[in-house]
Protein backbone atom coordinates (compact mmCIF):
# COMPACT_ATOMS: atom_id res chain seq x y z
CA UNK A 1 320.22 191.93 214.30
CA UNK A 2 322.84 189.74 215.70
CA UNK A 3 326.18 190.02 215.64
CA UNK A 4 326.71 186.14 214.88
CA UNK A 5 325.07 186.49 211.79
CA UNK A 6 327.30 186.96 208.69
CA UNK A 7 324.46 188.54 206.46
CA UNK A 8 321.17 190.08 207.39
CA UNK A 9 319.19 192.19 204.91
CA UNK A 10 315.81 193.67 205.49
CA UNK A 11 313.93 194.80 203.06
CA UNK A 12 317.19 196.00 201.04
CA UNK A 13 316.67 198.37 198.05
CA UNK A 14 317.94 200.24 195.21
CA UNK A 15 316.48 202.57 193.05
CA UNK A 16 318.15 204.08 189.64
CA UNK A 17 315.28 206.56 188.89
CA UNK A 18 312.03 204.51 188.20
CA UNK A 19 313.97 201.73 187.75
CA UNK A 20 313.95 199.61 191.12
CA UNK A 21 317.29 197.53 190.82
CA UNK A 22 316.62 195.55 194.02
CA UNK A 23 312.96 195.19 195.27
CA UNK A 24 312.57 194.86 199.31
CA UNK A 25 314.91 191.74 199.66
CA UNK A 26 315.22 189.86 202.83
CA UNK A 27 317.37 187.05 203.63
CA UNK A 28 319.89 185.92 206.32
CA UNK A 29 323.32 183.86 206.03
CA UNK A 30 323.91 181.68 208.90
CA UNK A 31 327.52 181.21 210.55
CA UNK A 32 329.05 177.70 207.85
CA UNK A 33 326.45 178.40 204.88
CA UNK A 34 327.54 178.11 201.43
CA UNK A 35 325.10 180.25 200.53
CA UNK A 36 324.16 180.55 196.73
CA UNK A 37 322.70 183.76 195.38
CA UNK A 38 320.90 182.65 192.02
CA UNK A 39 318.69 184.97 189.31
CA UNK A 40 318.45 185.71 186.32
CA UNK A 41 321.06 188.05 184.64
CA UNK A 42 319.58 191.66 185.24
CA UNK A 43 317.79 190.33 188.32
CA UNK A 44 319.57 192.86 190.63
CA UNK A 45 322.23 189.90 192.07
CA UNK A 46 325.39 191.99 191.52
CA UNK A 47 323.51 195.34 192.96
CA UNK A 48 322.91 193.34 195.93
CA UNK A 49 326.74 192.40 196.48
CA UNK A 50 327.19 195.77 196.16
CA UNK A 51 325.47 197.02 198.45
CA UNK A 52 326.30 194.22 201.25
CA UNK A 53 330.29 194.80 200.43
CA UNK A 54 329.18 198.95 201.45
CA UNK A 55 330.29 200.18 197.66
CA UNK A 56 327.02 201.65 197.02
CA UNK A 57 324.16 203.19 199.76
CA UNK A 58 320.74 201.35 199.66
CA UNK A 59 317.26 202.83 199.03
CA UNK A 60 315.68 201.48 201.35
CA UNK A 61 316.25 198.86 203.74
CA UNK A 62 319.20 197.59 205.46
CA UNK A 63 322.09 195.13 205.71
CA UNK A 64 324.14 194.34 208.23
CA UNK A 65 327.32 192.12 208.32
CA UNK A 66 327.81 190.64 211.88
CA UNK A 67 325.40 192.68 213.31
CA UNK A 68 327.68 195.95 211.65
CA UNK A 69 325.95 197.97 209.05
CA UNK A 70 328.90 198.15 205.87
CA UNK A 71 328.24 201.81 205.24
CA UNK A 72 329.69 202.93 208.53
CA UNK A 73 333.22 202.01 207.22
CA UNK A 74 336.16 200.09 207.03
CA UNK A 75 335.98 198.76 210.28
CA UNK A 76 332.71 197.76 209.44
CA UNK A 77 334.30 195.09 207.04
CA UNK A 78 336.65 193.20 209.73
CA UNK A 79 336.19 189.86 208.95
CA UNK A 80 334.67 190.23 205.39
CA UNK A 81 336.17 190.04 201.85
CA UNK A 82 335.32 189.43 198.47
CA UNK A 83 334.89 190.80 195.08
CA UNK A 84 332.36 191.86 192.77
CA UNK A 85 332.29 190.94 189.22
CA UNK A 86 336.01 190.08 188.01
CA UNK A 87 338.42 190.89 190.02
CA UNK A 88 341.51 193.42 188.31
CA UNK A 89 345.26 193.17 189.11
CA UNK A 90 348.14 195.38 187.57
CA UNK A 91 348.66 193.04 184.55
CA UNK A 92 352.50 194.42 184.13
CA UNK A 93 353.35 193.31 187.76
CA UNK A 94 353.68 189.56 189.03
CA UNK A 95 350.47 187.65 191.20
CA UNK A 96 352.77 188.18 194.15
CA UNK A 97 353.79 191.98 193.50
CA UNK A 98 349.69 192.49 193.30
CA UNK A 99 349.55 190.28 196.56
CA UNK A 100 352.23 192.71 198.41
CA UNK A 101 350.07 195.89 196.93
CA UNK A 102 346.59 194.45 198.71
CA UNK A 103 348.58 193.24 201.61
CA UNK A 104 350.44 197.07 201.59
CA UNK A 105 346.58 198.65 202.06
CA UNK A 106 345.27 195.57 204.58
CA UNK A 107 347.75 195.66 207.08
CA UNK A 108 347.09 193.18 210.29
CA UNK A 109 350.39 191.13 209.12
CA UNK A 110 348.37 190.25 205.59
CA UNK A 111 352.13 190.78 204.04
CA UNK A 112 353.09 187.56 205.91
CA UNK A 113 349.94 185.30 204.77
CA UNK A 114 350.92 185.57 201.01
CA UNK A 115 352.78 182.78 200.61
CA UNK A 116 349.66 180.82 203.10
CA UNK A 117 347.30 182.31 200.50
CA UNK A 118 349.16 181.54 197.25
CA UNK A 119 349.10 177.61 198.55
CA UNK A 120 345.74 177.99 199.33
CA UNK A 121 344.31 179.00 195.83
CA UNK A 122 347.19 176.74 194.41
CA UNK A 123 349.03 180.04 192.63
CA UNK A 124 352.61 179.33 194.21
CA UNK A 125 354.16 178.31 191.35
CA UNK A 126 352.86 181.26 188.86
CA UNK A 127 353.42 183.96 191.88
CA UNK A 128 356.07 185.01 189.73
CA UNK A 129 354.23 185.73 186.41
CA UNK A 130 353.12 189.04 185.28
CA UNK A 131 349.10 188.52 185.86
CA UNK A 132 348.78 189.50 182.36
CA UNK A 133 349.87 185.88 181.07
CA UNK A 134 347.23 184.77 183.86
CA UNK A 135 343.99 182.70 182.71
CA UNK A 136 340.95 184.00 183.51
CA UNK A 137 340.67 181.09 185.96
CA UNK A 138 344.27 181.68 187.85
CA UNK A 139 343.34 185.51 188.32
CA UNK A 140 339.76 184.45 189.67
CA UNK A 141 342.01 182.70 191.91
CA UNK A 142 344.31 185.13 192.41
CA UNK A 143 341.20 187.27 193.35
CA UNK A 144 340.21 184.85 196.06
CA UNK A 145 344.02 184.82 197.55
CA UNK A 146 343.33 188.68 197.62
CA UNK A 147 340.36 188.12 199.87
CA UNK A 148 342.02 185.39 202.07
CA UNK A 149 345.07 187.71 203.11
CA UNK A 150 342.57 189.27 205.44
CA UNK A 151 341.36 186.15 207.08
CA UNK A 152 337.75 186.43 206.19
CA UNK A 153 335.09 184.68 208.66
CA UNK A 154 332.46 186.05 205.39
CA UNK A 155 333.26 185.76 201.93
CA UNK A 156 331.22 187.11 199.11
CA UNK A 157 332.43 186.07 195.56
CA UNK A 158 329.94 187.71 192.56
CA UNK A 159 330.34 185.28 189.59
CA UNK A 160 333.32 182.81 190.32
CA UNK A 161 333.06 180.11 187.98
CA UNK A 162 331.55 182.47 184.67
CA UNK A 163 333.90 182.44 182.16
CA UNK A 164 335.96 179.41 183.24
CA UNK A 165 336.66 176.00 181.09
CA UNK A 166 335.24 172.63 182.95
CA UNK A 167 338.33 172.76 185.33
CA UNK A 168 338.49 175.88 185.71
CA UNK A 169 335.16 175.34 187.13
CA UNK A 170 335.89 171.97 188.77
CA UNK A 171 339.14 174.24 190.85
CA UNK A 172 336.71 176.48 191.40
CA UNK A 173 334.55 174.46 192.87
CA UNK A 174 337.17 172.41 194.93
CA UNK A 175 338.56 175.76 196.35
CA UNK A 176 335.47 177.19 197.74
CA UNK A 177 334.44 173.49 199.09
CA UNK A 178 337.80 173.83 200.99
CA UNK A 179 337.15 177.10 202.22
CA UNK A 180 333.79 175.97 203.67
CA UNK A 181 335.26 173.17 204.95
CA UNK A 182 337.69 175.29 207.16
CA UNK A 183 334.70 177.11 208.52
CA UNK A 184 334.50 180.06 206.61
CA UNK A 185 330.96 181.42 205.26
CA UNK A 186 330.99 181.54 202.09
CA UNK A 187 327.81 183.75 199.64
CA UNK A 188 328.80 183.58 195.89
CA UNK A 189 325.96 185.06 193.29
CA UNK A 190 325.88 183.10 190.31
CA UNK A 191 323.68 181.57 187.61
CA UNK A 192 325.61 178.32 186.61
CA UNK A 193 322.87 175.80 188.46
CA UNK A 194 324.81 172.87 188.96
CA UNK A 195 328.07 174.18 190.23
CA UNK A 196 325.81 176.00 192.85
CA UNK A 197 323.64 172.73 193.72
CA UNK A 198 327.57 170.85 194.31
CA UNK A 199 328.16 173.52 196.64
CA UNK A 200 325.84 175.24 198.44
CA UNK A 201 323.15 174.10 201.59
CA UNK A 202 321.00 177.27 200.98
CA UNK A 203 319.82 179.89 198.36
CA UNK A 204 318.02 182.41 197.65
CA UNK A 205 316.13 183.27 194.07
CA UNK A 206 315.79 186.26 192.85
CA UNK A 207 313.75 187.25 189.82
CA UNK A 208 313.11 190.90 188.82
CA UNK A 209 314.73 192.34 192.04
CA UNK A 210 312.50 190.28 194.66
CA UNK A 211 313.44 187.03 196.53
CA UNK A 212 311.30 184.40 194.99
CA UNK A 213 312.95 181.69 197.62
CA UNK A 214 314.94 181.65 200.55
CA UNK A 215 316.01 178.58 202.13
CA UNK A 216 317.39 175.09 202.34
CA UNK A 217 317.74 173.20 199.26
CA UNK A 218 316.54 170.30 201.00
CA UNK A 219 313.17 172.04 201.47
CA UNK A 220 312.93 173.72 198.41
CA UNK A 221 312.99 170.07 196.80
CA UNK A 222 310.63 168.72 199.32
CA UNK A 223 308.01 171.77 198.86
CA UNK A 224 308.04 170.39 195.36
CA UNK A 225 307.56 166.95 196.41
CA UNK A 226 308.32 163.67 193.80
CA UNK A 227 307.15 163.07 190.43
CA UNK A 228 306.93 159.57 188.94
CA UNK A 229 307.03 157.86 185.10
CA UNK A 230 304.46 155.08 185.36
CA UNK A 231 304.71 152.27 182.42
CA UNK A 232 301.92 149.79 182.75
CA UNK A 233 300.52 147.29 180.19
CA UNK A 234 297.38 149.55 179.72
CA UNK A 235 298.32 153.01 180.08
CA UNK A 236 294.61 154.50 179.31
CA UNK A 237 293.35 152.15 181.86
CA UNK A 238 296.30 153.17 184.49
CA UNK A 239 295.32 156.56 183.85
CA UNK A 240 291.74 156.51 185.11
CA UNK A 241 292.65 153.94 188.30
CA UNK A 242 295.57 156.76 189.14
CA UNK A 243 293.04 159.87 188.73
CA UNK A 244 290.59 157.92 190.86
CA UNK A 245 293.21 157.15 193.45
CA UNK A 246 293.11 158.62 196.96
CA UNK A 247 296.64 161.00 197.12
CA UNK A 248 297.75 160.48 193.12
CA UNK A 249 297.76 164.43 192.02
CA UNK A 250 298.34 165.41 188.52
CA UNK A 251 297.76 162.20 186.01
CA UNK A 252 300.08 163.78 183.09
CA UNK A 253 299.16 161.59 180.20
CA UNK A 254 300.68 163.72 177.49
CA UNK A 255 304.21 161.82 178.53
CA UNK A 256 305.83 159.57 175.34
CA UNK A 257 305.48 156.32 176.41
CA UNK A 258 303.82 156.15 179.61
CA UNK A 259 302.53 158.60 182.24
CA UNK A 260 303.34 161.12 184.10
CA UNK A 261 302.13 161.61 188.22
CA UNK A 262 303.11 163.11 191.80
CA UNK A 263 302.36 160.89 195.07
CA UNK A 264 301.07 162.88 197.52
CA UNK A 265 303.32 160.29 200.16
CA UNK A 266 304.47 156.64 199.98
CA UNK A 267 301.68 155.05 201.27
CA UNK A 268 299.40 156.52 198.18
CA UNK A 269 302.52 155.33 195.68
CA UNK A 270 301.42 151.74 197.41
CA UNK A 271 297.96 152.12 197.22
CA UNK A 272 298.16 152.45 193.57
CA UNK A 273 300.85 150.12 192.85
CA UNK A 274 297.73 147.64 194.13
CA UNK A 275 294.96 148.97 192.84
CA UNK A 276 296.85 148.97 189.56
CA UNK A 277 297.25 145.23 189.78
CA UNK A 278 293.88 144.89 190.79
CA UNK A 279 292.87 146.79 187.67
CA UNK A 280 294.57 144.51 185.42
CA UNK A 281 297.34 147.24 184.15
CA UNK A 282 300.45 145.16 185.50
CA UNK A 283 303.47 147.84 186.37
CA UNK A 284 306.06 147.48 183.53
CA UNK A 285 308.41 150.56 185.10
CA UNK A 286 307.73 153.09 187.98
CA UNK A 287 310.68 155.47 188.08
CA UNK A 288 310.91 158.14 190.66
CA UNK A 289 312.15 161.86 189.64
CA UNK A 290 313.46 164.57 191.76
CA UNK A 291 312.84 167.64 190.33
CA UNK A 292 316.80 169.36 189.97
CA UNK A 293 318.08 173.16 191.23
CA UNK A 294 317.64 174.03 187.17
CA UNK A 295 313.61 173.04 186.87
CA UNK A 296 313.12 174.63 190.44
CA UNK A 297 314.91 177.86 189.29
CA UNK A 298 312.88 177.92 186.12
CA UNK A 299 309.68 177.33 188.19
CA UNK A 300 310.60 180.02 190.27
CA UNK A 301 311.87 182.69 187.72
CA UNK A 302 309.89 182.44 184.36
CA UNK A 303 306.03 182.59 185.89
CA UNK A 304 303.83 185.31 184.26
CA UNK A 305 303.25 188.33 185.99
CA UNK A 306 300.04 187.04 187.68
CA UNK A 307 300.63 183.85 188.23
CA UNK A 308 300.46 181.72 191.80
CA UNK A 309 302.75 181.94 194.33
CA UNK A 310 306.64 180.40 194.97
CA UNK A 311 304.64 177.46 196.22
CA UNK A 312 302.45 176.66 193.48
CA UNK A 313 304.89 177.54 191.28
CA UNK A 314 307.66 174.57 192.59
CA UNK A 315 304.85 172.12 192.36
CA UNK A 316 304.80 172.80 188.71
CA UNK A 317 308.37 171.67 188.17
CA UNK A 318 307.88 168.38 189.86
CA UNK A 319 305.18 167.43 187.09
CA UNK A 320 307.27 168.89 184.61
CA UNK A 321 310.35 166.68 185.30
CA UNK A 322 308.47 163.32 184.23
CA UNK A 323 306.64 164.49 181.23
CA UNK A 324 309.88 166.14 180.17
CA UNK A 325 311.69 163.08 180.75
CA UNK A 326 311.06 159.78 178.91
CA UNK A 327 314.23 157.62 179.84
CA UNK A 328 312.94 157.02 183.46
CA UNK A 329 316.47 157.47 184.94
């Protein structure tokens, strides 16, 4: 494993009796990801944190953080923070009094970053408040400074943005794009969809324990491919030129108002635009849709037991987007 990597696990496990947690996961954080760790609640994302932050031993498996394994130790950590679930401060002592206690047990000059830190998660001018008149927002925050006064290169953040009014969310959001954007790594676990497809390049999905994806987001979108609303002036004639048509997969006619299709490339999507006109069905409205992060994750994550793989299962959602959606936006 290499010691440029900020997160490799290998078949990773946890057992609780017969109850398997965390099912053989494998995935790997490259050095700049924003890295979002999505699933279900009860799909073992938390566990996971866990054990890559070295709080609990694995099954099975391993992790390693920069090529270090997290159970060997503190000094196994250098160079990682984070927190998992919300993060707790005295709630009788000020944000910077907590700061000075973390700083107190970090040492490496963190006492002297508090004030760098405080700017940073934009706490300066409540460092004097007890925490206990904090928002839940300003001590997620404050739980991020916390991290920061060790200088992270990896930061792992369980949750950040649950809890937290639209901007709450939106600061969220701004502060870990700024983080990235000064180089650090950044995982966070979470299942709020569209704050993780603002922010992150790659996932994974979990459901039930196992890694139903790992990858780009790019890819995961492109496995799925595009999904079109056709509106012609004959719909029941479109219909039967599109099912007859070289590359058109998946005539959906069940769609209010018009029909529902997948290209399998742009040439096809050209091909029938004539053969349409040909047919006599002129083309009132042909609307591409991208299937979003949500319909993906849902693809990915509510499949019966025996159903088809990761790959099938994406395809689905790119079907599902235009017969789900009849204002062709």
């Amino acid at each position: 494993m290499s010691a440029e990597t900020p997160i490799e696990a290998r078949g990773l496990t946890k057992r609780y009796g017969e109850l398997v947690a965390v099912d053989a996961v494998d995935l790997t954080v490259e050095p700049g990801d924003v890295f979002g760790y999505l699933g279900p609640n009860g799909a073992g994302k938390t566990t996971s944190l866990r054990m890559m932050l070295g709080l609990i031993r694995p099954s099975a498996g391993s992790v390693r953080l920069f090529g270090r394994d997290p159970q060997a130790g503190v000094a196994a950590l250098d160079g990682v923070a984070g927190f998992v679930e919300e993060p707790r401060f005295y709630p009788y002592l000020t944000g910077r009094r907590n700061l000075e206690l973390c700083a107190s047990l970090d040492g490496h000059g963190a006492a002297g970053r508090i004030d760098e830190v405080l700017d940073v998660v934009e706490l300066s001018d409540r460092a004097r408040d007890r925490v206990g008149g904090y928002s839940h927002g300003m001590r997620q925050r404050l739980g991020i400074a916390a991290a920061l006064l060790r200088r992270p290169r990896l930061l792992l953040v369980d949750e950040p943005a649950t809890g937290l009014d639209p901007a709450g969310m939106r600061d969220m959001r701004l502060l870990i794009r700024r983080l990235a954007d000064d180089g650090m790594t950044v995982l966070l676990s979470s299942h709020l969809l569209a704050e993780v497809e603002e922010l992150c390049n790659r996932v994974a999905i979990v459901r039930k324990g196992s890694v139903a994806y790992e990858g780009a987001l790019s890819d995961l979108r492109r496995a799925a491919g595009s999904s079109y609303r056709l509106r012609t002036t004959d719909d029941a004639l479109a219909a039967r030129v599109a099912a007859a048509q070289p590359g058109i997969e998946e005539v959906d006619q069940s769609v209010e108002g018009g029909l529902g299709l997948r290209a399998a490339s742009d040439d096809a999507l050209g091909e029938l635009s004539r053969a349409l006109v040909e047919s006599g069905a002129l083309i009132l409205e042909l609307a591409p849709r991208h299937a979003t992060l949500e319909e993906l994750f849902f693809a990915l994550t509510e499949s019966s037991e025996d159903g088809g793989g990761g790959g099938d299962r994406v395809a689905v959602a790119a079907t599902s987007v235009a017969a789900n959606d009849g204002s062709g936006s």
